[in-house]
C-alpha atoms as a PDB file:
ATOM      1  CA  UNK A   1      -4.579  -6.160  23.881  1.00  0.00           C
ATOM      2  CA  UNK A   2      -7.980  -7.377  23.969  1.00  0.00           C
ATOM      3  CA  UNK A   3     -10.508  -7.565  26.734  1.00  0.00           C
ATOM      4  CA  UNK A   4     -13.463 -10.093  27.107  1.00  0.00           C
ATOM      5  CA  UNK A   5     -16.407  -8.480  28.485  1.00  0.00           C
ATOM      6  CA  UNK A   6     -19.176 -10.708  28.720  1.00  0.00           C
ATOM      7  CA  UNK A   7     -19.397 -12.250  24.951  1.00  0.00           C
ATOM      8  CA  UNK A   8     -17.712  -8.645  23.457  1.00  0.00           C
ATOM      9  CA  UNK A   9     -14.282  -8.830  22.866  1.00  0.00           C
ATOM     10  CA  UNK A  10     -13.458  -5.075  23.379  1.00  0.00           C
ATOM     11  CA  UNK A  11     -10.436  -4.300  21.047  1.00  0.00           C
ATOM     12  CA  UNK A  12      -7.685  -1.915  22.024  1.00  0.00           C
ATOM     13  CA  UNK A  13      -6.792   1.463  20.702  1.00  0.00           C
ATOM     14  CA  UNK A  14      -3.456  -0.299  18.665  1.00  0.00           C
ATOM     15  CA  UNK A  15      -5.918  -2.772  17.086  1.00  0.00           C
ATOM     16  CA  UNK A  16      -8.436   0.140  15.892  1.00  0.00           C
ATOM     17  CA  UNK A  17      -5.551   2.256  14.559  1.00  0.00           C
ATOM     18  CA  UNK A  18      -4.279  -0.995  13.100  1.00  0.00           C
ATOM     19  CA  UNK A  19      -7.062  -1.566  10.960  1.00  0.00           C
ATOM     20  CA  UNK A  20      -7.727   2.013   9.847  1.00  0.00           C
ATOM     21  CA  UNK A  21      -3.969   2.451   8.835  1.00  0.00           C
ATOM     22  CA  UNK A  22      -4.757  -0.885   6.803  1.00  0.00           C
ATOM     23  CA  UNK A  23      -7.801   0.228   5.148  1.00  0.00           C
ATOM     24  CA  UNK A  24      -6.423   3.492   4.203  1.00  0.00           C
ATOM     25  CA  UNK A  25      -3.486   1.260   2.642  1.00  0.00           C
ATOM     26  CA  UNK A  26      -5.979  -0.777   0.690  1.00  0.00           C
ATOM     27  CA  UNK A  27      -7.825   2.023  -0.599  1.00  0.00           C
ATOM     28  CA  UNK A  28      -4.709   4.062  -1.934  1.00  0.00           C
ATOM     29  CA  UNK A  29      -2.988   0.971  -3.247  1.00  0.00           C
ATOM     30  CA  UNK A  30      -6.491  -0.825  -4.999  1.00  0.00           C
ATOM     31  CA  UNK A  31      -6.737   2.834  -6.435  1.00  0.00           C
ATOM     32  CA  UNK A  32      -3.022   3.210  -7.828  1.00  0.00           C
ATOM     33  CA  UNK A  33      -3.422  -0.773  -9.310  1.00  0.00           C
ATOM     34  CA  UNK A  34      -6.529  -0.321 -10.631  1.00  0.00           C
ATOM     35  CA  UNK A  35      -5.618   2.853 -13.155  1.00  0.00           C
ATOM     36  CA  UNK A  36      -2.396   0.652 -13.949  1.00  0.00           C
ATOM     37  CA  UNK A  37      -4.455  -2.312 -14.879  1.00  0.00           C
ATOM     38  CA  UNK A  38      -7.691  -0.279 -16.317  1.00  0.00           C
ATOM     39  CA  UNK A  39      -5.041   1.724 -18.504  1.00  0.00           C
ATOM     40  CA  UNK A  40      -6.448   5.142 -17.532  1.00  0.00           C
ATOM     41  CA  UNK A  41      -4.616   7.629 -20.303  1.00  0.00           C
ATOM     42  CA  UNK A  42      -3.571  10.040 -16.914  1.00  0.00           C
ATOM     43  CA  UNK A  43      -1.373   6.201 -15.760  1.00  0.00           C
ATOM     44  CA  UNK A  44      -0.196   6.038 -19.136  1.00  0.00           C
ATOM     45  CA  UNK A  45       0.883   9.304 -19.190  1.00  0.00           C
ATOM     46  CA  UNK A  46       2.900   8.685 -15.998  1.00  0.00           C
ATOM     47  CA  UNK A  47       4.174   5.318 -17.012  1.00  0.00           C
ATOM     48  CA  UNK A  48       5.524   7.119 -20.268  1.00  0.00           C
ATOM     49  CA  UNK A  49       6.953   9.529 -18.092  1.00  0.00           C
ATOM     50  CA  UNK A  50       9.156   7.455 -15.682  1.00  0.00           C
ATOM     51  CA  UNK A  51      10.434   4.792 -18.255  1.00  0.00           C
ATOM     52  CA  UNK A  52       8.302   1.863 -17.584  1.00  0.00           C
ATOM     53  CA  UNK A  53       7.688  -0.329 -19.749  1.00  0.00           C
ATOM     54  CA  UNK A  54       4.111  -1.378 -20.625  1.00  0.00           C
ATOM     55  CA  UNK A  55       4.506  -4.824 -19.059  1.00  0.00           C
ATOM     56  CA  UNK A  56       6.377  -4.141 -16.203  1.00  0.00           C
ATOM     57  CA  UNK A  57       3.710  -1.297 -15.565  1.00  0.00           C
ATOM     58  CA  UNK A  58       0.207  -3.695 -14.864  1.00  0.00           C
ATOM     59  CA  UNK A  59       3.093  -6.207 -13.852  1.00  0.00           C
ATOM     60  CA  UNK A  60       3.216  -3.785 -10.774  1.00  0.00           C
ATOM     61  CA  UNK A  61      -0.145  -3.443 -10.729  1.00  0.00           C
ATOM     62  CA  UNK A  62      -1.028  -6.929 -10.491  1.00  0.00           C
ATOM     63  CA  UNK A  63       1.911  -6.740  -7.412  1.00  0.00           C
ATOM     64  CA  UNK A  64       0.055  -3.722  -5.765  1.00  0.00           C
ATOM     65  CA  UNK A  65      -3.747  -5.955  -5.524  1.00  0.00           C
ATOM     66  CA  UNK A  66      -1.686  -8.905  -4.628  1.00  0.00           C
ATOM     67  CA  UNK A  67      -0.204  -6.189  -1.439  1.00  0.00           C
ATOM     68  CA  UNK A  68      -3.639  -5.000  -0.350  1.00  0.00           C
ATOM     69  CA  UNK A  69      -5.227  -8.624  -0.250  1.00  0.00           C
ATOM     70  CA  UNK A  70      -2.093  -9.397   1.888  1.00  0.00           C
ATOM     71  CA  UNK A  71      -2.668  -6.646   4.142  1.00  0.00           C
ATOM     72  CA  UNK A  72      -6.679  -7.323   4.484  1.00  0.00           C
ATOM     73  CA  UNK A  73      -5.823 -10.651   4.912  1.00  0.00           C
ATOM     74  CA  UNK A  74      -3.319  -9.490   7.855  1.00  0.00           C
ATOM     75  CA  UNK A  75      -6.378  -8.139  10.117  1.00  0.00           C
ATOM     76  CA  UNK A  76      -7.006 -11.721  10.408  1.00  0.00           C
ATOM     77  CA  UNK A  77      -3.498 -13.202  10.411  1.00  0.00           C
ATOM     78  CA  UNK A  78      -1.183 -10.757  11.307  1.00  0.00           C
ATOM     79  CA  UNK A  79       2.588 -12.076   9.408  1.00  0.00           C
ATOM     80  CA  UNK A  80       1.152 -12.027   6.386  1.00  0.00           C
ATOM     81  CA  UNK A  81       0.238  -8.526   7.080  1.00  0.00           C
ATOM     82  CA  UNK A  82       3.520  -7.458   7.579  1.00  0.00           C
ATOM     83  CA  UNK A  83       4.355  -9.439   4.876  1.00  0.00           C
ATOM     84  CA  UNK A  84       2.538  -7.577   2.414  1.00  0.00           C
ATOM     85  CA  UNK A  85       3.015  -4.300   3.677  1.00  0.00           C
ATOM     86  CA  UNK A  86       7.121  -4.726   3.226  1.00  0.00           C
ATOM     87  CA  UNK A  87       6.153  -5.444   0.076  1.00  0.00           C
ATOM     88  CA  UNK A  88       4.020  -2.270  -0.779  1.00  0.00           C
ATOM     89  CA  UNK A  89       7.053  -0.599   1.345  1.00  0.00           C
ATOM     90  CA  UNK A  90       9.226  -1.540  -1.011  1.00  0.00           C
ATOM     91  CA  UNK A  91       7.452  -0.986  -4.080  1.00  0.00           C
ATOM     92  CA  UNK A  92       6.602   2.303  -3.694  1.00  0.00           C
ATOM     93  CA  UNK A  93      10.598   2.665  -2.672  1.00  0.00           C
ATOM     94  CA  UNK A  94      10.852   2.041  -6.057  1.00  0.00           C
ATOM     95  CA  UNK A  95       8.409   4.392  -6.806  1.00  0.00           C
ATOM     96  CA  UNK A  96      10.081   7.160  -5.144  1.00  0.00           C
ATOM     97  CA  UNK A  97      13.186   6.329  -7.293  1.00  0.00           C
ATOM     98  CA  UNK A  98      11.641   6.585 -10.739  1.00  0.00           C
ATOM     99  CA  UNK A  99       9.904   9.801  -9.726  1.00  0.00           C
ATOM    100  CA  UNK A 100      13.158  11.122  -8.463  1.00  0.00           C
ATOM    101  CA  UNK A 101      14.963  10.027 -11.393  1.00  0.00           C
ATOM    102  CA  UNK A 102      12.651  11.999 -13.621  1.00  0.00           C
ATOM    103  CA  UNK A 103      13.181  14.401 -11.625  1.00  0.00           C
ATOM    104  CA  UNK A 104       9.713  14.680 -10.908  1.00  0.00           C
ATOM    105  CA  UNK A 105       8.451  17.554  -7.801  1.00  0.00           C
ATOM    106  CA  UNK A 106       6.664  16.993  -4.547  1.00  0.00           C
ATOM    107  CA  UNK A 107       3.107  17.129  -5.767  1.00  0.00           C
ATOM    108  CA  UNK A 108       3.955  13.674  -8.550  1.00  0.00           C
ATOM    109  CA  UNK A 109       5.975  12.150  -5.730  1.00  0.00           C
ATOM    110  CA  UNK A 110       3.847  12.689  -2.832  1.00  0.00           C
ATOM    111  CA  UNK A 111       1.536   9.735  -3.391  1.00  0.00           C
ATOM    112  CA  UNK A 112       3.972   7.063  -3.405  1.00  0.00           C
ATOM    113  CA  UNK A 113       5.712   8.784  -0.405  1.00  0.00           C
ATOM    114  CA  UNK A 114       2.325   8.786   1.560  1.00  0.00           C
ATOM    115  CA  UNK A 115       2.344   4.750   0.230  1.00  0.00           C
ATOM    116  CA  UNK A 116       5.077   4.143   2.141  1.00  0.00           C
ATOM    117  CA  UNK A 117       4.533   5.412   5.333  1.00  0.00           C
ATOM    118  CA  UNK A 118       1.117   4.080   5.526  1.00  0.00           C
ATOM    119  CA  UNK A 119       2.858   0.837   4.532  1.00  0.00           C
ATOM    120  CA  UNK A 120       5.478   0.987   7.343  1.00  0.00           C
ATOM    121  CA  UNK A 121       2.615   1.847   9.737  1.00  0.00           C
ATOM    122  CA  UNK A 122       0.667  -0.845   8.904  1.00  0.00           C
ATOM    123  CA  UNK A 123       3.621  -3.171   9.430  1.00  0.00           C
ATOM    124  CA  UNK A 124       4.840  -1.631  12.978  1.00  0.00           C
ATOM    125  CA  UNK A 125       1.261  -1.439  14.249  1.00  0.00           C
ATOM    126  CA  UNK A 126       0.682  -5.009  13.398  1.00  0.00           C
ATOM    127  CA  UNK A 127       4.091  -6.187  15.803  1.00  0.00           C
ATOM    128  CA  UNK A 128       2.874  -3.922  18.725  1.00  0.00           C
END
């Protein structure tokens, strides 16, 4: 909900908490898609780790930036938003599964577990 007071448009706690949620989504996901595509030795490291193949690795990459310009651009338009954060949601899903299959701890796991819920917060927050 918004309020007009005067010429300020006064925005509501939802839309604040929306667009932190989002911004903490773009940060974390520009980060992990950046080392991917940069081909930092620690992402190679994990990419030899899990199984991935060098392609399908900065192939995910390029899928993570493609996520966070979604979500920015969902401040402004709010189903492609939700759009892109399902698909962050889901890709760090898969995430989750390759680090379980390697049968990898809480501490390697943890980042693509805190991807996901900021991803299905930024999604609910943008249909309240």
């Amino acid at each position: 909900m918004r309020l007009l007071v005067g010429n300020l448009v006064v925005c509501s706690v939802m839309d604040t908490a929306t667009v932190v949620v989002t911004i903490l989504l773009a940060v974390l996901f520009t980060f992990a898609a950046s080392i991917k595509l940069l081909g930092v030795p620690q992402s190679l490291a994990i990419r030899d780790h899990l199984g991935v193949k060098p392609l399908q690795w900065r192939l995910i990459g390029v899928c993570e930036l493609t996520g966070v310009a979604g979500a920015l651009v969902g401040l402004i338009w709010a189903p492609i938003g939700i759009a892109a954060a399902i698909g962050l949601a889901l890709l760090s899903i898969g995430a989750i599964a390759f680090h379980l299959r390697a049968s990898d701890g809480v501490k390697d796991t943890s980042a693509a577990v805190i991807g996901l819920a900021l991803a299905v917060a930024t999604a609910v927050l943008h249909t309240l």
